[in-house]
C-alpha atoms as a PDB file:
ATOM      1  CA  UNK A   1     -28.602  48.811 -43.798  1.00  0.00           C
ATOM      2  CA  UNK A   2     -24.713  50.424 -44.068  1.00  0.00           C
ATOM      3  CA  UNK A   3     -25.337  52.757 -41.222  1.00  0.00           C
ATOM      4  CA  UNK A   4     -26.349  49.769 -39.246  1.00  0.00           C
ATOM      5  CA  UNK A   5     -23.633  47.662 -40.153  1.00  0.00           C
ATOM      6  CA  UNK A   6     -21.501  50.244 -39.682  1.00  0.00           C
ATOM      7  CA  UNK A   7     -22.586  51.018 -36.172  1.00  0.00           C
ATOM      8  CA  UNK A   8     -21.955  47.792 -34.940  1.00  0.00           C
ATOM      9  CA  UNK A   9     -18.442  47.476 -36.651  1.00  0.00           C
ATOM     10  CA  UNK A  10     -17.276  50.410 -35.171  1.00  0.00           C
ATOM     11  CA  UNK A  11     -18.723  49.394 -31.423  1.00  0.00           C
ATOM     12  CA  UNK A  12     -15.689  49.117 -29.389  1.00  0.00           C
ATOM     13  CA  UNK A  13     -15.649  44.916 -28.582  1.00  0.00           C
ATOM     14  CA  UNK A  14     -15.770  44.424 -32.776  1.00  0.00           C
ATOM     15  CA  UNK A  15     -12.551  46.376 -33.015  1.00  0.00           C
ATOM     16  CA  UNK A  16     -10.845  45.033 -29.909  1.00  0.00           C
ATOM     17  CA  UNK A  17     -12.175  41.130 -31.020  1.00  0.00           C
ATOM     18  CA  UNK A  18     -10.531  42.373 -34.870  1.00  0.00           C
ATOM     19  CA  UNK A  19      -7.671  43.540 -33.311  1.00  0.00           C
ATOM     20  CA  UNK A  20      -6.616  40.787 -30.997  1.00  0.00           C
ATOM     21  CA  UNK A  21      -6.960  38.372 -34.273  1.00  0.00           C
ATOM     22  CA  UNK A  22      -5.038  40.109 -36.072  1.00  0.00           C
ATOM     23  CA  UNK A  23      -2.359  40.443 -33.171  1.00  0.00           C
ATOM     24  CA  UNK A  24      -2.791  36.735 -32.607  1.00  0.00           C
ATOM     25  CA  UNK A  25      -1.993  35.631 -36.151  1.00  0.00           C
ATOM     26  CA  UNK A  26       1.735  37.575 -35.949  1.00  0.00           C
ATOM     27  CA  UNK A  27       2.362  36.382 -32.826  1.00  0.00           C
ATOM     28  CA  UNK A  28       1.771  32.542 -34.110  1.00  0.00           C
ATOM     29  CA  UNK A  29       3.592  33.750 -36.555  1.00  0.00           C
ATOM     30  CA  UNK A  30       6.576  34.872 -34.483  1.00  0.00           C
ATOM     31  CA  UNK A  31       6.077  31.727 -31.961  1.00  0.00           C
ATOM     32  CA  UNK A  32       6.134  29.441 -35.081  1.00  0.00           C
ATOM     33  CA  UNK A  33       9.731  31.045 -35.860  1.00  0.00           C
ATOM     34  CA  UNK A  34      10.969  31.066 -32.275  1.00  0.00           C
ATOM     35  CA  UNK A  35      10.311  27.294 -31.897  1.00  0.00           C
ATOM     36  CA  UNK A  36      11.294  26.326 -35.392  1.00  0.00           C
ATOM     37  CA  UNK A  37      14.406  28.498 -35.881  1.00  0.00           C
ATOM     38  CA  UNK A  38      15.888  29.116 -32.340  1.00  0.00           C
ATOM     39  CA  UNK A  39      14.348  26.086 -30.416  1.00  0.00           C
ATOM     40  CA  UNK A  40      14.294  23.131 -31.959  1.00  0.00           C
ATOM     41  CA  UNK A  41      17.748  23.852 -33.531  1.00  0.00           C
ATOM     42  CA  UNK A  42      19.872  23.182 -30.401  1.00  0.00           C
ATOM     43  CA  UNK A  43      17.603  20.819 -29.078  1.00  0.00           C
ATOM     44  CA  UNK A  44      17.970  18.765 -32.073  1.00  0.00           C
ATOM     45  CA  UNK A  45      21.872  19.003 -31.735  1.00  0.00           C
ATOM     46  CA  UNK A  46      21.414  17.849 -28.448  1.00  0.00           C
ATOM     47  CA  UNK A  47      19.826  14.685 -29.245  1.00  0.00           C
ATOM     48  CA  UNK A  48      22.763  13.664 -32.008  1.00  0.00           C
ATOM     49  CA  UNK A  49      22.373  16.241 -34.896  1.00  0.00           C
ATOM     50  CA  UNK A  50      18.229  15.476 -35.199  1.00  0.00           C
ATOM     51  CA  UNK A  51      16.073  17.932 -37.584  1.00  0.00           C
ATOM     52  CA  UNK A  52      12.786  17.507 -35.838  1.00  0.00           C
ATOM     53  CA  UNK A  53      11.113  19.044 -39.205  1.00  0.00           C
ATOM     54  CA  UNK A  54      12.460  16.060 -41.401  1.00  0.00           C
ATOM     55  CA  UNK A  55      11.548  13.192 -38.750  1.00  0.00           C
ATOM     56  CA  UNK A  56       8.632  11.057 -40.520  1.00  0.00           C
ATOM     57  CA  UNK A  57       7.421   7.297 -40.516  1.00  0.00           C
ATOM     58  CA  UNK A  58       7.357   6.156 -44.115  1.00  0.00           C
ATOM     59  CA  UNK A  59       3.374   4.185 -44.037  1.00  0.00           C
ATOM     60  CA  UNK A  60       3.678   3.452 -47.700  1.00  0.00           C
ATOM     61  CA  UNK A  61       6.400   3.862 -50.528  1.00  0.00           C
ATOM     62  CA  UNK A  62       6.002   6.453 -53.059  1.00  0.00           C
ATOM     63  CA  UNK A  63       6.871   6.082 -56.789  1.00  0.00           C
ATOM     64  CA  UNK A  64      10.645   5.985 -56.164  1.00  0.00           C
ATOM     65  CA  UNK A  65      11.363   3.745 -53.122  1.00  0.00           C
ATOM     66  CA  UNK A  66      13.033   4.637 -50.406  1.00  0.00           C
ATOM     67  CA  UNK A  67      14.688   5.533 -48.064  1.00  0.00           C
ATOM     68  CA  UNK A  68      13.920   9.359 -47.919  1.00  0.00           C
ATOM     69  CA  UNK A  69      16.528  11.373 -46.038  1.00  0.00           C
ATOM     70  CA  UNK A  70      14.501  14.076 -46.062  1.00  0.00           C
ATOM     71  CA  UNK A  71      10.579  15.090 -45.482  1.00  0.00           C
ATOM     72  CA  UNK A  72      10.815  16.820 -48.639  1.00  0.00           C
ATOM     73  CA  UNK A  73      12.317  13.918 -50.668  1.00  0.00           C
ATOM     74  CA  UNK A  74       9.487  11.403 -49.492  1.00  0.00           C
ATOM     75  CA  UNK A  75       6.327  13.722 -50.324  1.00  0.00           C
ATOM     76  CA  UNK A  76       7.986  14.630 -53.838  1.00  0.00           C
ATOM     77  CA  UNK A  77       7.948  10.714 -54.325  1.00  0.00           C
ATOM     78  CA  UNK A  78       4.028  10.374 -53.375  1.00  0.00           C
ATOM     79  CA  UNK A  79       4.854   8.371 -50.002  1.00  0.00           C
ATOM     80  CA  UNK A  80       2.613   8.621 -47.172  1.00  0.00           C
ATOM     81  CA  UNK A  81       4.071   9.579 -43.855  1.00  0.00           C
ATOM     82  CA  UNK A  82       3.361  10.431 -40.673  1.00  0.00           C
ATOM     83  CA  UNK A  83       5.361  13.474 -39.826  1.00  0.00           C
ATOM     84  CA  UNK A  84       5.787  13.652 -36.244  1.00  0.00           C
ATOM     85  CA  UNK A  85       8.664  15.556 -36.302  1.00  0.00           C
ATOM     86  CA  UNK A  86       6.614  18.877 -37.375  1.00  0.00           C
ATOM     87  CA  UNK A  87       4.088  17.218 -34.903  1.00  0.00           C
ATOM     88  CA  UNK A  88       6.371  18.042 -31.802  1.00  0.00           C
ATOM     89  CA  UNK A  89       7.311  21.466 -33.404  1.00  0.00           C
ATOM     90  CA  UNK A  90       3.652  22.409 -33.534  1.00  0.00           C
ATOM     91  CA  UNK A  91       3.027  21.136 -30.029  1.00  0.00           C
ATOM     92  CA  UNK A  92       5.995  23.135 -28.507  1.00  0.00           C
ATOM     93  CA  UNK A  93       3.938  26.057 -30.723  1.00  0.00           C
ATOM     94  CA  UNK A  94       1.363  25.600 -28.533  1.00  0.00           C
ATOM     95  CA  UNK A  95       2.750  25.659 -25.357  1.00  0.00           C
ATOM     96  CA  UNK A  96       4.516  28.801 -25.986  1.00  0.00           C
ATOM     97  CA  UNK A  97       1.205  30.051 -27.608  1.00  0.00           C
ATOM     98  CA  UNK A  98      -0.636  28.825 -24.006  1.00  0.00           C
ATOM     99  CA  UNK A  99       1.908  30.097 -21.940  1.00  0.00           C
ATOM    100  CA  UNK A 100       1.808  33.642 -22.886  1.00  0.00           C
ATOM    101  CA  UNK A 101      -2.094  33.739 -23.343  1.00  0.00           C
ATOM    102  CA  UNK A 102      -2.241  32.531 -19.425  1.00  0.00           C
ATOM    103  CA  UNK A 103       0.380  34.927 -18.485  1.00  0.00           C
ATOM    104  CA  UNK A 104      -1.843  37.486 -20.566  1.00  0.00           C
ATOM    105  CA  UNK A 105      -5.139  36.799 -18.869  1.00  0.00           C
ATOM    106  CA  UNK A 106      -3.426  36.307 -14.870  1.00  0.00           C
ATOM    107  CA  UNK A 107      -2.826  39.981 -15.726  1.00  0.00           C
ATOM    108  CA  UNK A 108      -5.975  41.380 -16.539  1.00  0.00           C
ATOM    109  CA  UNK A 109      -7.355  39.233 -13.696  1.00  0.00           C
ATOM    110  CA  UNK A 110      -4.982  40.706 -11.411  1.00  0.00           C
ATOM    111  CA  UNK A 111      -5.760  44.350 -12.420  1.00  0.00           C
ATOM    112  CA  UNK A 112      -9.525  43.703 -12.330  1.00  0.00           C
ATOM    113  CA  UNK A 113      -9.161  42.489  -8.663  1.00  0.00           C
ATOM    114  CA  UNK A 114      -7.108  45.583  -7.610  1.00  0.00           C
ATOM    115  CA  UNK A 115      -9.649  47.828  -9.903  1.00  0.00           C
ATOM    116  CA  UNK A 116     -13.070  46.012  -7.771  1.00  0.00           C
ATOM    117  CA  UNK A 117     -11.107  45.793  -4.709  1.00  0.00           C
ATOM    118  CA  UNK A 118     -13.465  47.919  -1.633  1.00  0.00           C
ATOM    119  CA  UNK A 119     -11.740  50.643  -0.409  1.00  0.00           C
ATOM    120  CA  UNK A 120      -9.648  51.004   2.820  1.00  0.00           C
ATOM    121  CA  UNK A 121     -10.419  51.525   6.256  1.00  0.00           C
ATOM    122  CA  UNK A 122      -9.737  55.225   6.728  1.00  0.00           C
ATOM    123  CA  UNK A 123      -7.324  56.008   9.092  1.00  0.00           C
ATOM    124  CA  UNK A 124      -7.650  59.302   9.912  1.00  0.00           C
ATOM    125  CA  UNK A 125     -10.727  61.755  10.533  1.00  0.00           C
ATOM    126  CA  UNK A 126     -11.527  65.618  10.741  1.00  0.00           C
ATOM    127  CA  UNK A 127     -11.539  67.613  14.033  1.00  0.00           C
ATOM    128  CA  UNK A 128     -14.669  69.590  14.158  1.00  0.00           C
ATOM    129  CA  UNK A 129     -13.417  72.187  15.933  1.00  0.00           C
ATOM    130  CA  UNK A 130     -10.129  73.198  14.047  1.00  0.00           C
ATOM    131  CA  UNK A 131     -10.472  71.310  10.740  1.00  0.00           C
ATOM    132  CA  UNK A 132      -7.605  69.579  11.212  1.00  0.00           C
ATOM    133  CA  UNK A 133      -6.336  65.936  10.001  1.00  0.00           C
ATOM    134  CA  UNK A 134      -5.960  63.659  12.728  1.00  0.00           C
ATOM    135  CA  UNK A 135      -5.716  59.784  13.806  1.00  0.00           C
ATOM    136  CA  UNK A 136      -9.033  58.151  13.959  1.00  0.00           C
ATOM    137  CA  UNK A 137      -8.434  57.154  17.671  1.00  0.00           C
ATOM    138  CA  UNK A 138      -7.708  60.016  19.003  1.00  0.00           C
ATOM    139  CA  UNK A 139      -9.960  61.275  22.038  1.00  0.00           C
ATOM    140  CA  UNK A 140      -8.109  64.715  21.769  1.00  0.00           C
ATOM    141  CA  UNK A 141      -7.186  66.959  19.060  1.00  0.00           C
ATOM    142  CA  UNK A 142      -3.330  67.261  18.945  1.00  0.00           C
ATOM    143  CA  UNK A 143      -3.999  71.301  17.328  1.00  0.00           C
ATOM    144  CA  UNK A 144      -6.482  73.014  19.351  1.00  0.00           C
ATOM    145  CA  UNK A 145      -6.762  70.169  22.097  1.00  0.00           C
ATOM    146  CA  UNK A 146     -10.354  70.214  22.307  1.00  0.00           C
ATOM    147  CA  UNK A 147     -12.505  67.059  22.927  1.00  0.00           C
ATOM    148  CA  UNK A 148     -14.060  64.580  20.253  1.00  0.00           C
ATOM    149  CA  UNK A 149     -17.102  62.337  20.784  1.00  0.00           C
ATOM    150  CA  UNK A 150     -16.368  59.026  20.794  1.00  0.00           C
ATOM    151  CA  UNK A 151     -16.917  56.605  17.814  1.00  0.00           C
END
């Protein structure tokens, strides 16, 4: 039963699928810094000094009322919120996230295409007199000028 389960998890699409999950995790991972760090950030500034992580709707007061001024100050009082603020940082997330993955498979498409793609017309053809390389219309060889049968 070991040698079996080990024959399929060493089969090549088990350790590509384990691989690209484990690639996929660090780069949400990365993406979920990019957007929270570097992005949001300016575009917060932007908009009048916003922190799109601390922007919540207060649905019901918590044991201390309010107002919060932050996310963190609200859920340590036991309010309920809707958090829409790590809402849109999630979303942007996602769009990065869906970007790259299209970019990712319009490559592989691409290289499949040029990888099935039927080869070209040839342009040249032997001589069968003197061996030589030459166009596919000629009627003549250039080299030992003898005659070729038509195509």
């Amino acid at each position: 039963m070991f040698k079996e389960f080990r024959e399929f998890a060493i089969r090549g699409n088990v350790v590509d699928m384990a691989v690209g999950i484990i690639i996929g995790g660090a780069f949400g991972t990365i993406v979920k810094s990019l957007v929270s760090d570097i992005i949001m950030p300016p575009i917060g500034l932007m908009m009048g000094d916003v922190d799109f992580a601390n922007l919540f709707m207060v649905l019901k007061q918590g044991a201390t009322a309010g107002p919060y001024v932050a996310l963190a100050d609200a859920q340590a009082a036991g309010a309920v919120t809707i958090n829409y603020g790590i809402f849109i940082n999630n979303v942007v997330s996602f769009l990065i996230v869906a970007f790259a993955v299209f970019l990712l498979v319009r490559s592989i498409n691409r290289m499949r295409r040029e990888e099935e793609a039927p080869p070209a017309e040839p342009t040249t053809k032997t001589c069968p007199q003197c061996c030589s390389e030459i166009a596919i219309q000629a009627s003549r060889c250039p080299h030992c000028t003898s005659e070729l049968p038509a195509l």
